[in-house]
N, C-alpha and C. Protein backbone atom coordinates (compact mmCIF):
# COMPACT_ATOMS: atom_id res chain seq x y z
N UNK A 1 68.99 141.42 99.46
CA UNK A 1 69.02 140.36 98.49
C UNK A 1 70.41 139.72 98.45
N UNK A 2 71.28 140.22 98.50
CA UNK A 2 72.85 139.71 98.37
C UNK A 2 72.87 139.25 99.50
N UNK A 3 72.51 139.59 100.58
CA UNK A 3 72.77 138.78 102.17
C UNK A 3 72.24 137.14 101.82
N UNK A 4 70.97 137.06 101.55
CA UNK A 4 70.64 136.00 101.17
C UNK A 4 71.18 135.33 100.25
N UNK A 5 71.19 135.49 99.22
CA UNK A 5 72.10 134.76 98.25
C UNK A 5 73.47 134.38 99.06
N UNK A 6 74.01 135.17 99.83
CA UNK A 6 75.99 134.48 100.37
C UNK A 6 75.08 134.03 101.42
N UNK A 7 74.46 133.77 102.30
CA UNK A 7 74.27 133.36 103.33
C UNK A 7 73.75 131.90 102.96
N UNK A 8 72.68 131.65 101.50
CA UNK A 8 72.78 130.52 101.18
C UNK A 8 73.40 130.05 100.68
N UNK A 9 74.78 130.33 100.27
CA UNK A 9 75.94 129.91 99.38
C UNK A 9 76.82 129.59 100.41
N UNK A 10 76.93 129.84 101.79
CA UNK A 10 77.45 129.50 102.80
C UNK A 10 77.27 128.18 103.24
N UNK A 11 75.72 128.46 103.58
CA UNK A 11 75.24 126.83 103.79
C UNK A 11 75.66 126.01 103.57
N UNK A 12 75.40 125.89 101.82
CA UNK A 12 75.49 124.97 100.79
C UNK A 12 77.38 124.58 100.69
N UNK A 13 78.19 125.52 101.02
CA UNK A 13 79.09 125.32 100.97
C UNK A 13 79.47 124.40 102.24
N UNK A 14 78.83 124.65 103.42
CA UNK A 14 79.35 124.37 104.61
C UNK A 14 79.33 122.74 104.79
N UNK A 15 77.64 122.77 103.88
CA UNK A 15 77.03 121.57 104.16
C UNK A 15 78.01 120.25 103.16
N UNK A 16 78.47 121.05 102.11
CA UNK A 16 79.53 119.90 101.07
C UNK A 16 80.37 119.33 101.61
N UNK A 17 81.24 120.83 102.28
CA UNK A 17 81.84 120.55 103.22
C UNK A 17 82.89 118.97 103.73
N UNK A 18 81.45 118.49 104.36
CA UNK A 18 81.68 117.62 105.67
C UNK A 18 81.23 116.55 104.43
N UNK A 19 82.35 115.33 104.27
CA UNK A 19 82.12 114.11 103.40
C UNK A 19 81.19 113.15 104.82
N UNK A 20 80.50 112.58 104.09
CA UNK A 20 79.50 111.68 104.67
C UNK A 20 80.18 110.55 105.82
N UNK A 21 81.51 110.39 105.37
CA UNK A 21 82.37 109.68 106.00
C UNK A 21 83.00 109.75 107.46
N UNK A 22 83.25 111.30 107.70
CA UNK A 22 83.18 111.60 108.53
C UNK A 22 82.48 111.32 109.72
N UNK A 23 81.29 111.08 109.53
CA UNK A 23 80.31 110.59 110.94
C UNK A 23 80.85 109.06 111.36
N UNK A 24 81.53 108.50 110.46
CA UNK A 24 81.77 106.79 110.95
C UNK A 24 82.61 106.99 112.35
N UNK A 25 82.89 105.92 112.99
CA UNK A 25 83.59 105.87 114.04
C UNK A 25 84.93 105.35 113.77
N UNK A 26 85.90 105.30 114.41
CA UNK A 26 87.14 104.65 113.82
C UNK A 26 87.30 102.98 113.89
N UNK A 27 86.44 101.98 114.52
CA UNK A 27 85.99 100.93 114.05
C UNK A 27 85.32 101.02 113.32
N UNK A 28 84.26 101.45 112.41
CA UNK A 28 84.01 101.17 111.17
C UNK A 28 84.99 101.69 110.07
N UNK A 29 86.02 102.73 110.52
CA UNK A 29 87.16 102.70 109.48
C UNK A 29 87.61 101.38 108.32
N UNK A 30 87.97 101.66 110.31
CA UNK A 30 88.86 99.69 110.14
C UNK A 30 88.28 98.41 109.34
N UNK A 31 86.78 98.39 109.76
CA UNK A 31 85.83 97.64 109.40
C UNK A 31 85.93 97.78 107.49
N UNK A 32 85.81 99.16 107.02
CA UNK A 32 85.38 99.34 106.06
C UNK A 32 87.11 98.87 105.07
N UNK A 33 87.94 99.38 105.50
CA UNK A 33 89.33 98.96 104.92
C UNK A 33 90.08 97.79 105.12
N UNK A 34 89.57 96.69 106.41
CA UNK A 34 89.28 95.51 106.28
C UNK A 34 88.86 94.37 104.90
N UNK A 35 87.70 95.48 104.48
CA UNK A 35 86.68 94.69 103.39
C UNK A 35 87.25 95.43 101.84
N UNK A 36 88.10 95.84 101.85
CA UNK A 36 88.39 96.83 100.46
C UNK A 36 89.86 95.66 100.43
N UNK A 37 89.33 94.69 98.81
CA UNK A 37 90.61 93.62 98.56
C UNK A 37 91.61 94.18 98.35
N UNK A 38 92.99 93.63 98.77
CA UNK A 38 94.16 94.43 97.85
C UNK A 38 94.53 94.16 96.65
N UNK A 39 95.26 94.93 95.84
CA UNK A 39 95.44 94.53 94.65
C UNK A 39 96.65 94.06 94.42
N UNK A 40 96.64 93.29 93.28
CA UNK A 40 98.24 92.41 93.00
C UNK A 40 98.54 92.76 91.48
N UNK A 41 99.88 93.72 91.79
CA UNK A 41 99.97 93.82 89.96
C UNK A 41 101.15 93.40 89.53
N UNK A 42 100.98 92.94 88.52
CA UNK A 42 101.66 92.16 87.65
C UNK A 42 102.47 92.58 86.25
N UNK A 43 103.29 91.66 85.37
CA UNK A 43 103.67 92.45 84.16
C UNK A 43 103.33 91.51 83.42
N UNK A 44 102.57 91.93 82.92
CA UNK A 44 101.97 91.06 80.86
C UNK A 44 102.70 90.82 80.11
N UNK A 45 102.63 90.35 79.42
CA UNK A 45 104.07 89.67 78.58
C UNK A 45 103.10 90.63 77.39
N UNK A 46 104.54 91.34 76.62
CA UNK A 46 104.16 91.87 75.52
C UNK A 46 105.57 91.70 74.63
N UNK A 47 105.04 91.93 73.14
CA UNK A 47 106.15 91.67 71.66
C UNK A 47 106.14 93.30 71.32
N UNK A 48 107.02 93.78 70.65
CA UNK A 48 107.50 94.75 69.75
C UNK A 48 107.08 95.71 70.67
N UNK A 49 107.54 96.11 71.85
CA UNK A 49 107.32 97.42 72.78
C UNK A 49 108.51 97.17 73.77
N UNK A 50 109.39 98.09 74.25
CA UNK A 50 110.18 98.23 75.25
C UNK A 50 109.26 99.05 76.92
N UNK A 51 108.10 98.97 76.53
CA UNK A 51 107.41 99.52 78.06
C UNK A 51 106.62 98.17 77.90
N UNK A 52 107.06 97.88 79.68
CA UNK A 52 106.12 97.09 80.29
C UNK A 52 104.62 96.91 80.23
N UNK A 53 104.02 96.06 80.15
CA UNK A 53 102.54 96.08 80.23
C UNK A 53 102.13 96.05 81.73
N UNK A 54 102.00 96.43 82.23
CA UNK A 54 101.24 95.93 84.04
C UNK A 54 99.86 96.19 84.13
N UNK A 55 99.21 95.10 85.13
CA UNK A 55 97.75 95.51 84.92
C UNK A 55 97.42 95.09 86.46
N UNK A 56 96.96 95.60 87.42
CA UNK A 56 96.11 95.45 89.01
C UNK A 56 95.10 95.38 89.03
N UNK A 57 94.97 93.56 89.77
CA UNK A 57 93.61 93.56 90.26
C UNK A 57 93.33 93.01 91.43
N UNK A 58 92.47 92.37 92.13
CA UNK A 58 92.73 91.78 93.03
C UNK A 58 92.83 90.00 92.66
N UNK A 59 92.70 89.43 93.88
CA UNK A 59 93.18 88.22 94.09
C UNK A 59 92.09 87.19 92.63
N UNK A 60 90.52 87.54 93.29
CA UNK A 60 89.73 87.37 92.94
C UNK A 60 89.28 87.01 90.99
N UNK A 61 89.53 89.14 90.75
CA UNK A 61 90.06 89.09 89.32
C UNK A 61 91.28 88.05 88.64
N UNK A 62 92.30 87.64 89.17
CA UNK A 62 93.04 86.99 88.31
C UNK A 62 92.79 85.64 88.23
N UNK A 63 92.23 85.09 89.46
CA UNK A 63 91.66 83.96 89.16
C UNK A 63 90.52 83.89 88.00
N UNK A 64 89.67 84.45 87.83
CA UNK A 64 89.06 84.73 86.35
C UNK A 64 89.42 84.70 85.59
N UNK A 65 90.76 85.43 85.29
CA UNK A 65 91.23 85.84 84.20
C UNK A 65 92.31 84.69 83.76
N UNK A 66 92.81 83.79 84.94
CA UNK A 66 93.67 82.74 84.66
C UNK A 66 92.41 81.42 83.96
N UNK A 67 91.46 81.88 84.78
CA UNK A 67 90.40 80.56 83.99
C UNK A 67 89.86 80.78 82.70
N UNK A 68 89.70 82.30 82.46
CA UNK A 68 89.37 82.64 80.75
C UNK A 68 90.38 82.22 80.24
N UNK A 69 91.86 82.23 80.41
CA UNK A 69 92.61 82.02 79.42
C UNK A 69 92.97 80.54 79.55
N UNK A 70 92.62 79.53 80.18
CA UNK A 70 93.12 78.31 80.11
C UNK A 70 91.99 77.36 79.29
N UNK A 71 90.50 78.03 79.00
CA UNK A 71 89.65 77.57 78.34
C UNK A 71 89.90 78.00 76.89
């Protein structure tokens, strides 16, 4: 009974293991970190605090966020 139990706890371990990622090739690396935006961070203007505000987003997000605040 204990053989079984570690022998399926092996498995299960073995099988976690290996992230799904692993099987890609190193062009779809590239491919995939290609498509992941970068982020641009910035400092917020803040009153009555001596720590900076900073907030990262990408390109995308601040254009939003420059058009929420100009409406």
């Amino acid at each position: 009974m204990r053989k079984l139990i570690t022998a399926s706890c092996i498995a299960f371990l073995t099988a976690a293991a290996v992230p799904a990622t692993a099987a890609q090739t190193p062009n779809q690396d590239k491919a995939a970190k290609a498509n992941v935006e970068k982020k641009i961070c910035k400092q917020l203007p803040s009153t009555g605090s001596r720590l900076p505000n900073k907030a990262c987003l990408t390109a995308k997000e601040w254009k939003q966020v420059e058009e929420e605040a100009s409406r």
